[in-house]
Every structure is written in structure tokens, then in C-alpha cells.
Protein backbone atom coordinates (compact mmCIF):
# COMPACT_ATOMS: atom_id res chain seq x y z
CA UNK A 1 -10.51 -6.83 -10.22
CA UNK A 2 -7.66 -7.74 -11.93
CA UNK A 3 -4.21 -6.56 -10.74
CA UNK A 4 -0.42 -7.06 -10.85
CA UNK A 5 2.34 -6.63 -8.18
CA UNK A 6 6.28 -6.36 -9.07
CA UNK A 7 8.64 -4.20 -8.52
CA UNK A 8 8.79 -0.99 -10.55
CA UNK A 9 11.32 -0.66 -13.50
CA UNK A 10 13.06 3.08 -13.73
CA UNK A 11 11.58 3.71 -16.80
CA UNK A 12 8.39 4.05 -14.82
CA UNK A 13 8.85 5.93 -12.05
CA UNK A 14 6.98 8.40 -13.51
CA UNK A 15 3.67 6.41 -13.05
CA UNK A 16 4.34 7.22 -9.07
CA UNK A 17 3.34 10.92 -9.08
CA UNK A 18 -0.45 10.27 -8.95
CA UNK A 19 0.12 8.23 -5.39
CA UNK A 20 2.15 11.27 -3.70
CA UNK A 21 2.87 14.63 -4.62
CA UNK A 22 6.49 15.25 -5.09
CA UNK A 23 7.83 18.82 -4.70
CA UNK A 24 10.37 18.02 -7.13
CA UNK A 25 9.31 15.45 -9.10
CA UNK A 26 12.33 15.26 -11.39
CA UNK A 27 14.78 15.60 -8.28
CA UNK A 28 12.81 12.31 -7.12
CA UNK A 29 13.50 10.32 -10.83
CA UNK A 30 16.96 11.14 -10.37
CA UNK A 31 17.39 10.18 -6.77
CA UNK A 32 15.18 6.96 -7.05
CA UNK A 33 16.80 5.86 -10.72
CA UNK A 34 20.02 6.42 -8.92
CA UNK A 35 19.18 3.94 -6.33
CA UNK A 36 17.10 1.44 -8.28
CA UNK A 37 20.38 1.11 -10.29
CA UNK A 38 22.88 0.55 -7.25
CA UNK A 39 20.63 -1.70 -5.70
CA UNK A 40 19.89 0.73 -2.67
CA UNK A 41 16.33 -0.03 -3.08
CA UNK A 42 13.61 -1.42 -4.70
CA UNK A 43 9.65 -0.24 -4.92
CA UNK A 44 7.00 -2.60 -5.34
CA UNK A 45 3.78 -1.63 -7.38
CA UNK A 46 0.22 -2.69 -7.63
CA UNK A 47 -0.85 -2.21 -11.02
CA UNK A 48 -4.56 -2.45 -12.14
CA UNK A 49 -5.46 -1.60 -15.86
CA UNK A 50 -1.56 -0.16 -16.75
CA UNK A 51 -2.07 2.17 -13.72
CA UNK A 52 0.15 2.03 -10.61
CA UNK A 53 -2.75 2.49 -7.54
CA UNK A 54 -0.15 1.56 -4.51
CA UNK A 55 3.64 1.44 -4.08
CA UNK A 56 6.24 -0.24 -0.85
CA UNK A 57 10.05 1.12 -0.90
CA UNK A 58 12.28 -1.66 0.02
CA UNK A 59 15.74 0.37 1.06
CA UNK A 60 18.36 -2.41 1.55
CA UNK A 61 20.66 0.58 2.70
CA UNK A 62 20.70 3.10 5.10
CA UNK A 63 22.20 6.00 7.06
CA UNK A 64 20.09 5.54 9.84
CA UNK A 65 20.38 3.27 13.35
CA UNK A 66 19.11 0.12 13.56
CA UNK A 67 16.85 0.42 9.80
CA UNK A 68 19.09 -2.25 7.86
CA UNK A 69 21.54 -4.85 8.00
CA UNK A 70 23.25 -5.61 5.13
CA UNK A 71 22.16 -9.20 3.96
CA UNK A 72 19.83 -9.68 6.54
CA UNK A 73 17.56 -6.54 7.49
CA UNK A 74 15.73 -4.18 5.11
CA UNK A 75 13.34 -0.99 5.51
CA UNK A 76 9.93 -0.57 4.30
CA UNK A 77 8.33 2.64 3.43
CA UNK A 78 6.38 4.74 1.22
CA UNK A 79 3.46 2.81 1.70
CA UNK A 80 0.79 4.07 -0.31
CA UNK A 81 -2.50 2.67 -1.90
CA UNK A 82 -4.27 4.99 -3.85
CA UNK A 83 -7.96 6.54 -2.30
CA UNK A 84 -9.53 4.77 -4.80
CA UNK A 85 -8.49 1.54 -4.12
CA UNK A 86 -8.22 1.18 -0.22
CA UNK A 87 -10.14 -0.85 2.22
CA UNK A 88 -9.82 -3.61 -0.51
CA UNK A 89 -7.25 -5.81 0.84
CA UNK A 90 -4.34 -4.23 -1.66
CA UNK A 91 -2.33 -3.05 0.78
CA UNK A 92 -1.95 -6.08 2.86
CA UNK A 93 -1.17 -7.71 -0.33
CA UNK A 94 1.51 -5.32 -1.61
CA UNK A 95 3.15 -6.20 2.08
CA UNK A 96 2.62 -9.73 2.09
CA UNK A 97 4.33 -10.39 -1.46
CA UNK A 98 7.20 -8.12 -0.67
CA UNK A 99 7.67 -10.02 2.26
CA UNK A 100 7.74 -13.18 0.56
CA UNK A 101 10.26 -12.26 -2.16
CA UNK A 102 12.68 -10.30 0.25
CA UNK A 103 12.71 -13.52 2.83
CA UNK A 104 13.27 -15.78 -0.90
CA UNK A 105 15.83 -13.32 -1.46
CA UNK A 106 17.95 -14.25 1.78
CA UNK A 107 16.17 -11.29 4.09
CA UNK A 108 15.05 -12.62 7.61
CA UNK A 109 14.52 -9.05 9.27
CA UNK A 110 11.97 -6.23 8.53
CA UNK A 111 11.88 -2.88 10.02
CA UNK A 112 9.32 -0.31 9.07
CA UNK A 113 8.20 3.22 10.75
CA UNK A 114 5.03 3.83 11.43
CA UNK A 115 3.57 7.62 12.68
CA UNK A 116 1.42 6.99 15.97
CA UNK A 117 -1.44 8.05 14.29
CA UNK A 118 -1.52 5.97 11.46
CA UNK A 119 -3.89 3.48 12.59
CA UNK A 120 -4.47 2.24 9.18
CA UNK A 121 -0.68 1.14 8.53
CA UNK A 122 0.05 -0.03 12.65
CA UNK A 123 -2.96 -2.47 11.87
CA UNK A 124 -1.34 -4.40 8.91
CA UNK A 125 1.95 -4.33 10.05
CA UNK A 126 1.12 -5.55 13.55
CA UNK A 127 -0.72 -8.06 11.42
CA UNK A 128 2.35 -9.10 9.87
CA UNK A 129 4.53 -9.41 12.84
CA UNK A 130 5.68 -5.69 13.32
CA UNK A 131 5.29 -5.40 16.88
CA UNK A 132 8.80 -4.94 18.59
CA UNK A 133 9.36 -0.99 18.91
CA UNK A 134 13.16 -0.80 18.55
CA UNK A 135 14.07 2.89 18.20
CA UNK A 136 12.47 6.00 18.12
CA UNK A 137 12.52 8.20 14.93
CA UNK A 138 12.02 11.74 13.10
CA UNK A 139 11.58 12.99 10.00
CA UNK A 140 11.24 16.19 7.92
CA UNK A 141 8.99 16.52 4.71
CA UNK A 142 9.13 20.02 3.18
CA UNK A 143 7.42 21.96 6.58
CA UNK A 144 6.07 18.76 8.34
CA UNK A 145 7.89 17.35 11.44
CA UNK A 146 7.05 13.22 11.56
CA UNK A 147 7.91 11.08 14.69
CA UNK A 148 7.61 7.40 14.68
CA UNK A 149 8.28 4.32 16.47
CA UNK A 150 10.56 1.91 14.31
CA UNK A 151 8.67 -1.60 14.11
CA UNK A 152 10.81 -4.43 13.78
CA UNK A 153 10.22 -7.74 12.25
CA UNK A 154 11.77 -11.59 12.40
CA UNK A 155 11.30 -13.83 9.63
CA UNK A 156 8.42 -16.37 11.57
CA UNK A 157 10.62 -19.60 11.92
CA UNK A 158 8.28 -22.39 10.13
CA UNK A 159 7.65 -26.08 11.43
């Protein structure tokens, strides 16, 4: 299979609706386009055949504790690989190259949340180095109530 990974221009957030159902899609556009423009954050996309089959948020800002630091801490999120296309490997890939072009961007820190029942997502993170729990966290999507543990990780210091 052929594929691409890079990160999303605004002209194509659009593509994102098959990976997640927005309740307001246009709300999102505007939000997101908003932020892709003042350098709040970034998405990464797998593409395959012009579609977009996974996405990773990169927010280099937040209002939350402990989630970024400017310069040197960022927060991953909206990770997403579509049904189609998991259990392939995509999704470890999607992490690893965002990883590698946030640490040759200056970023040595990595924090992520992670629901305790997503197995799935715990196992490639904790592959990756995501294993230091440093807060505790909630969140609200439309009627759902999410708790998760907020995984930190330190650029690996090379030989």
C-alpha cells in the first residue's frame, strides 16, 4: 500500500469528517483553520489514494496543567486511524513521524491522554516512551464524560 504522511493544509480539513463525526462540522473548520493559522496546532494525516484514513493533533498551546510548554512540550490527540485501515502498523507510523519532526523542530517533551480503556492507544504510546502518568484529566464530548491519565514523554537522549 502506498501512503503519505504530512501535516494537513486548511484547505483540507474537510477531508477529516469521514475519521470522526463532528456535531458541527463547520464550527470545527473555523476553530481548527483558526488555529492551524496561529500556529496553536498542527494535525498530521495519513493519506492513501487522495483519502485521509488517520489523523494526530499536535497542540503547541494550551489552557490546561502540565499539557505544554512553550518551546519544549507539546500535546498529542485526536488519534484516529480509520476502521479500514487499522491493525496495519499506520498508527504507530503517524506517531513515530510526528515525533520525529516535532523533536527536529526543537520539541524534547510529549504529553498525550489516554482513556483507561483504550488499550489499543496505551499500547503504542507506552511503546513510544509514554509511560510517566503526570496528571489526571477530564473531558466532555457532547453527553460523554472522558477521564484519563496524562502520559508524559522525554525526548530518549541518544549515544
Amino acid at each position: 500500500m502506498n501512503y503519505e504522511i504530512r501535516k494537513i493544509e486548511v484547505e483540507e480539513l474537510y477531508k477529516l469528517d469521514k475519521l470522526y463525526v463532528y456535531s458541527d462540522l463547520d464550527k470545527f473548520i473555523g476553530d481548527t483553520t483558526t488555529d492551524l493559522l496561529n500556529r496553536k496546532r498542527d494535525i498530521f494525516v495519513i493519506i492513501c489514494e487522495e483519502e485521509f484514513i488517520g489523523e494526530l493533533s499536535v497542540y503547541y498551546e494550551s489552557g490546561l496543567r502540565y499539557e505544554t510548554i512553550s518551546s519544549v512540550r507539546v500535546y498529542l490527540s485526536a488519534f484516529r486511524v480509520y476502521i479500514d485501515y487499522q491493525n496495519q502498523g499506520l498508527g504507530r507510523k503517524l506517531v513515530e513521524y510526528a515525533i520525529k519532526t516535532l523533536e527536529g523542530e526543537g520539541y524534547s517533551e510529549f504529553t498525550v491522554g489516554v482513556e483507561d480503556d483504550n488499550y489499543n492507544s496505551k499500547h503504542i504510546y507506552n511503546s513510544y516512551g509514554f509511560t510517566q502518568v503526570i496528571d489526571r484529566g477530564c473531558e466532555t464530548v457532547g453527553d460523554k464524560t472522558y477521564e484519563y491519565n496524562l502520559l508524559l514523554r522525554k525526548e530518549i537522549t541518544k549515544p
